[in-house]
Protein backbone atom coordinates (compact mmCIF):
# COMPACT_ATOMS: atom_id res chain seq x y z
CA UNK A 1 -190.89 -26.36 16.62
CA UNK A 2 -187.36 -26.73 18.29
CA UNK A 3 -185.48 -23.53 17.88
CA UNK A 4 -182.00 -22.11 19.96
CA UNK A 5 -181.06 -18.86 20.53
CA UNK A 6 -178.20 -17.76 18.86
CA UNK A 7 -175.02 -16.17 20.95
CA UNK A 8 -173.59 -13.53 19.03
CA UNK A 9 -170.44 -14.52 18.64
CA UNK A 10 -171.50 -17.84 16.41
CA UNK A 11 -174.25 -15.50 14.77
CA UNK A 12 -171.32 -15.64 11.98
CA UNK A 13 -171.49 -18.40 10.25
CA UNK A 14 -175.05 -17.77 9.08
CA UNK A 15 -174.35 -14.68 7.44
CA UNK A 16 -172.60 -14.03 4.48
CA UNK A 17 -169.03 -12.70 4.35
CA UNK A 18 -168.80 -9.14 6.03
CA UNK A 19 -172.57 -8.73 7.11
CA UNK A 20 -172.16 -9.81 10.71
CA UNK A 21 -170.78 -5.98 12.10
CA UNK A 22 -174.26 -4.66 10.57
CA UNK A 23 -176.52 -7.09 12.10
CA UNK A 24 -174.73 -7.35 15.04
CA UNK A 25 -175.64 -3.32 15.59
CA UNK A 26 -179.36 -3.92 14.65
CA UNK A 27 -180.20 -6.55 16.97
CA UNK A 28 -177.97 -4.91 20.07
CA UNK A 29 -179.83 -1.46 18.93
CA UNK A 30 -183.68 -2.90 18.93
CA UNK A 31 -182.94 -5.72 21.87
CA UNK A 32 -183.44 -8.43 19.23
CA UNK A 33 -183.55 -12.01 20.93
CA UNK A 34 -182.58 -14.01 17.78
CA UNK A 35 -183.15 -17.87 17.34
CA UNK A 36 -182.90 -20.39 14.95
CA UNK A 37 -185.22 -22.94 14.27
CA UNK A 38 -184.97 -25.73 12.27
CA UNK A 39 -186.74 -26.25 9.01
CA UNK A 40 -190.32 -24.88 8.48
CA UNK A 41 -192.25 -25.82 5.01
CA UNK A 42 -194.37 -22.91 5.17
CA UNK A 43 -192.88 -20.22 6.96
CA UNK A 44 -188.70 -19.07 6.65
CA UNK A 45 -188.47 -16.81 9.80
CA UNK A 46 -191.23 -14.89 12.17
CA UNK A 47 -191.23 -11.80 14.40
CA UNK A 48 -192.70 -11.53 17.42
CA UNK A 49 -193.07 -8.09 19.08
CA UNK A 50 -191.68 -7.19 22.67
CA UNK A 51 -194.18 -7.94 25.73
CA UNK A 52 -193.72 -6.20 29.10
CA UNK A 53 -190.58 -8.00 30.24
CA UNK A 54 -189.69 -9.64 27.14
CA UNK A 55 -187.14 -8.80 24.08
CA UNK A 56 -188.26 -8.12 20.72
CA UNK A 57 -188.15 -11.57 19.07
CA UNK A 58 -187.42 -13.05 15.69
CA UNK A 59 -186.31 -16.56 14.47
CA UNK A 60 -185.23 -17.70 10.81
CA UNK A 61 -184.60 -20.94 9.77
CA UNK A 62 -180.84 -22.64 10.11
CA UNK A 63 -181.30 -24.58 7.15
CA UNK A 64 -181.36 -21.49 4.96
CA UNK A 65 -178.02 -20.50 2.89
CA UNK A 66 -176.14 -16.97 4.00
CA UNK A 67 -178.14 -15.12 1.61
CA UNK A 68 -181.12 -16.46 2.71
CA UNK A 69 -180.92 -16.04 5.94
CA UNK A 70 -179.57 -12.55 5.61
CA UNK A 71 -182.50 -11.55 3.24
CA UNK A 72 -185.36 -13.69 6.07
CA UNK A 73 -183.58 -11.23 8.61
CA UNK A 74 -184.53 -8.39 6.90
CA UNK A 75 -187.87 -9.15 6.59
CA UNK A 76 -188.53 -9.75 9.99
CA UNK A 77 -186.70 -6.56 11.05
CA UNK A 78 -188.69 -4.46 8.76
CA UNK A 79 -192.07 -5.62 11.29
CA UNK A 80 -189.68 -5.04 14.25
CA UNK A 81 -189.28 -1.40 12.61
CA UNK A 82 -192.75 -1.05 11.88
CA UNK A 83 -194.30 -2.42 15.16
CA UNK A 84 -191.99 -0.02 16.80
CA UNK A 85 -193.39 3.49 14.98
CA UNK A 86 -196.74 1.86 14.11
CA UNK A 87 -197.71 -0.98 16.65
CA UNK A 88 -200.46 -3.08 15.33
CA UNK A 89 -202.58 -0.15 13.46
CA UNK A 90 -200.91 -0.94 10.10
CA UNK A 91 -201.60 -4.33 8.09
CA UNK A 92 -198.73 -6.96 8.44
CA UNK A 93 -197.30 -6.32 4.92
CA UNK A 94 -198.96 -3.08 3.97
CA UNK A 95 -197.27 -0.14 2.64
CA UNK A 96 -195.47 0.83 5.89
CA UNK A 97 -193.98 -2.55 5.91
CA UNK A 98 -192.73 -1.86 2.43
CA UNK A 99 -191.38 1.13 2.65
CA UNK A 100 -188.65 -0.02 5.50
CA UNK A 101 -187.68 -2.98 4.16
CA UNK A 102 -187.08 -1.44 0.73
CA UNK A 103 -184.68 1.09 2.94
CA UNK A 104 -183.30 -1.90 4.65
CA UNK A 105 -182.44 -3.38 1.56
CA UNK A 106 -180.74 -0.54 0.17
CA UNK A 107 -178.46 -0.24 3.34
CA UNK A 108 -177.58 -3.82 2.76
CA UNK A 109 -177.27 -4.08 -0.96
CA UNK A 110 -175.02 -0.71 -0.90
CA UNK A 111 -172.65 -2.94 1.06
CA UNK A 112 -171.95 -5.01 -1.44
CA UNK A 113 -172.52 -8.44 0.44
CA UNK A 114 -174.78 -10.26 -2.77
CA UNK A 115 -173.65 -12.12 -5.37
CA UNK A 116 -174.09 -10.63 -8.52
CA UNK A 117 -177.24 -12.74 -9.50
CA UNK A 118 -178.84 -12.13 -6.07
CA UNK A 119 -178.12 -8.37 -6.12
CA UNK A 120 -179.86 -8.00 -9.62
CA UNK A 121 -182.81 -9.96 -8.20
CA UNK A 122 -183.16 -7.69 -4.98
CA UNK A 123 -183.10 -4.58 -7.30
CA UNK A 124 -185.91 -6.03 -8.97
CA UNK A 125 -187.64 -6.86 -5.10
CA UNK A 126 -187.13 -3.03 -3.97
CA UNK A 127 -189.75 -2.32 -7.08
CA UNK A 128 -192.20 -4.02 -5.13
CA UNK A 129 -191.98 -6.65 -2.69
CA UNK A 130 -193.62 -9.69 -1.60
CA UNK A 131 -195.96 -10.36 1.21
CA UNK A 132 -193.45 -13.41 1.93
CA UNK A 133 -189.92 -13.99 2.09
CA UNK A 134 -190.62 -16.90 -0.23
CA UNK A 135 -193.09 -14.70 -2.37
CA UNK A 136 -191.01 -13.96 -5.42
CA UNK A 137 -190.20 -17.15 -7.49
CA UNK A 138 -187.26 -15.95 -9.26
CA UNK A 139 -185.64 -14.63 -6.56
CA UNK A 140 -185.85 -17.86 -4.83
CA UNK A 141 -184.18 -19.45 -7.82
CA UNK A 142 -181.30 -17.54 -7.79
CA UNK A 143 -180.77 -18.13 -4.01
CA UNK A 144 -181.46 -21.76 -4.37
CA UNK A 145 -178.16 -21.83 -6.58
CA UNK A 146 -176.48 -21.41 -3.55
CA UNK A 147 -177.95 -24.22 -1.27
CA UNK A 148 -176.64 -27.75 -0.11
CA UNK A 149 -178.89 -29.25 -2.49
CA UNK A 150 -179.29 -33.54 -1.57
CA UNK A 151 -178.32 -35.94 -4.37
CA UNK A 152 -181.31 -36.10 -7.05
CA UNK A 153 -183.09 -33.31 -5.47
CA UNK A 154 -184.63 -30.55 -8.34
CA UNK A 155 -187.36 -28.04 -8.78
CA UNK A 156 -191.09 -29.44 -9.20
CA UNK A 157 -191.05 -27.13 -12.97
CA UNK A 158 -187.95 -29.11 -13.51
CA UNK A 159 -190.30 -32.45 -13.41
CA UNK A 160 -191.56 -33.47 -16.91
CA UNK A 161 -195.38 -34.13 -16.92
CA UNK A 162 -196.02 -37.69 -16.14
CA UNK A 163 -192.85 -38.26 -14.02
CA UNK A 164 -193.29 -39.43 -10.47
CA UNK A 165 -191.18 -37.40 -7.95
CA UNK A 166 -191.00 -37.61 -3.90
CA UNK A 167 -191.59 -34.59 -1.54
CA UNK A 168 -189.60 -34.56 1.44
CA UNK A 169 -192.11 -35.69 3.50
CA UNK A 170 -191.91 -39.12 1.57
CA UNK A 171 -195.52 -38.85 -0.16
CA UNK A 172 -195.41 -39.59 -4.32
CA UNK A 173 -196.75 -37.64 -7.01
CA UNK A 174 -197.33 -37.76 -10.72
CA UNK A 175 -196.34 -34.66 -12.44
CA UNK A 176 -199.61 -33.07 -14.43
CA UNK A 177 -199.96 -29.82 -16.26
CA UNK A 178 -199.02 -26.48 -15.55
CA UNK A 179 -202.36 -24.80 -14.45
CA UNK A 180 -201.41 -20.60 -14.89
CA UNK A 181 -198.50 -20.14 -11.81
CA UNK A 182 -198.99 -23.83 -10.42
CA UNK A 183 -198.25 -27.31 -11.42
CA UNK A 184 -200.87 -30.06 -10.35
CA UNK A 185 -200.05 -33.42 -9.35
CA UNK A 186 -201.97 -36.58 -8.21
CA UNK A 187 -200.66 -38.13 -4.77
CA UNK A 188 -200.03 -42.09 -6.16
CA UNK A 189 -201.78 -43.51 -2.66
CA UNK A 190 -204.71 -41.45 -2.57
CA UNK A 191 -205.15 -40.09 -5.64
CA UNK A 192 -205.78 -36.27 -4.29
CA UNK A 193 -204.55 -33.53 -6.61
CA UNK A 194 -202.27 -31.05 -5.29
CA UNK A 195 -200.73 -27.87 -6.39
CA UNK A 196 -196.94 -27.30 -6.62
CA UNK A 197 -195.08 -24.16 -6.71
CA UNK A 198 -192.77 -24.86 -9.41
CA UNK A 199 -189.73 -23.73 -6.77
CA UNK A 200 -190.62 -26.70 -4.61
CA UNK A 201 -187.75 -28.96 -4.17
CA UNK A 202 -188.77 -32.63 -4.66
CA UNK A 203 -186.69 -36.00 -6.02
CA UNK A 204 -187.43 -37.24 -9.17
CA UNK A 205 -188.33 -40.94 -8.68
CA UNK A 206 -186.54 -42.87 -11.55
């Protein structure tokens, strides 16, 4: 996947109003080599701990709005913080991994730098939060209020059973039932059933 590292001073315009002097100091205080990569379906950013000669690394998706990317950032830096007191003898997204990026959220949310919406929704994350930075549905709904969204584009719950919709990788599906947190739909050409998150962003075929 194509990514490009970020210089500082254009770091900017990814963030939302007033973050930048606050991630700036992280990444200049951990060595963080930050780049941007272009859209991935199933992941929204990754860290990568420091080798021998290398930099602590991280990269979040440029597609994501300022809030976002600020909130991918996070994540990541909470394994940076926990790779750098634990190394790899704590799980990915146990309990260690928790506990910093609740305190990173708190730094971030006492700044003020959320919408209203988003702020009530990361109060609700710092009760417990996802493995993911895509984990918690309602979160992402709030933040999705705040993307570029393409003409015609929705949510897959916002599909009426029996309506045909497009993903973006131009395959067509018939909406079915809800099955508990999923939505099933049958691919048109092959007729394979599939299972939607109902956050997924599709285009309702008409």
């Amino acid at each position: 996947m194509a990514k490009q590292e970020v210089p500082l001073k254009t770091l900017e315009q990814y963030l939302p109003d007033g973050s930048y002097h606050y991630v700036y100091e992280y990444l200049l205080r951990y060595g963080i080599h930050l780049t941007i990569s272009k859209e991935r379906t199933t992941i929204l950013g990754d860290y990568r701990p420091a080798g021998q000669q290398e930099a602590h690394r991280i990269s979040v998706n440029g597609n994501l709005n300022p809030y976002a990317f600020l909130i991918t950032l996070l994540h990541e830096m909470a394994h940076l913080l926990v790779y750098e007191q634990f190394g790899n003898k704590v799980i990915p997204h146990g309990i260690e991994w928790k506990n910093v990026y609740v305190q990173l959220l708190k730094v971030f949310l006492d700044k003020k730098l959320f919408p209203e919406d988003v702020e009530k929704e990361l109060l609700h994350t710092i009760q417990g939060p996802a493995a993911t930075s895509c984990g918690e549905e309602q979160l992402m709904r709030v933040l999705q209020k705040y993307d570029h969204k393409q003409e015609g584009q929705l949510r897959v719950e916002q599909v009426l059973v029996g309506e045909l919709f497009k993903t973006p990788d131009g395959r067509v599906f018939r909406k079915g039932q809800k099955l508990r947190k999923r939505h099933q739909a049958v691919e048109i050409s092959k007729g394979a059933v599939y299972l939607f998150s109902g956050i997924y962003l599709v285009k309702k075929i008409q």
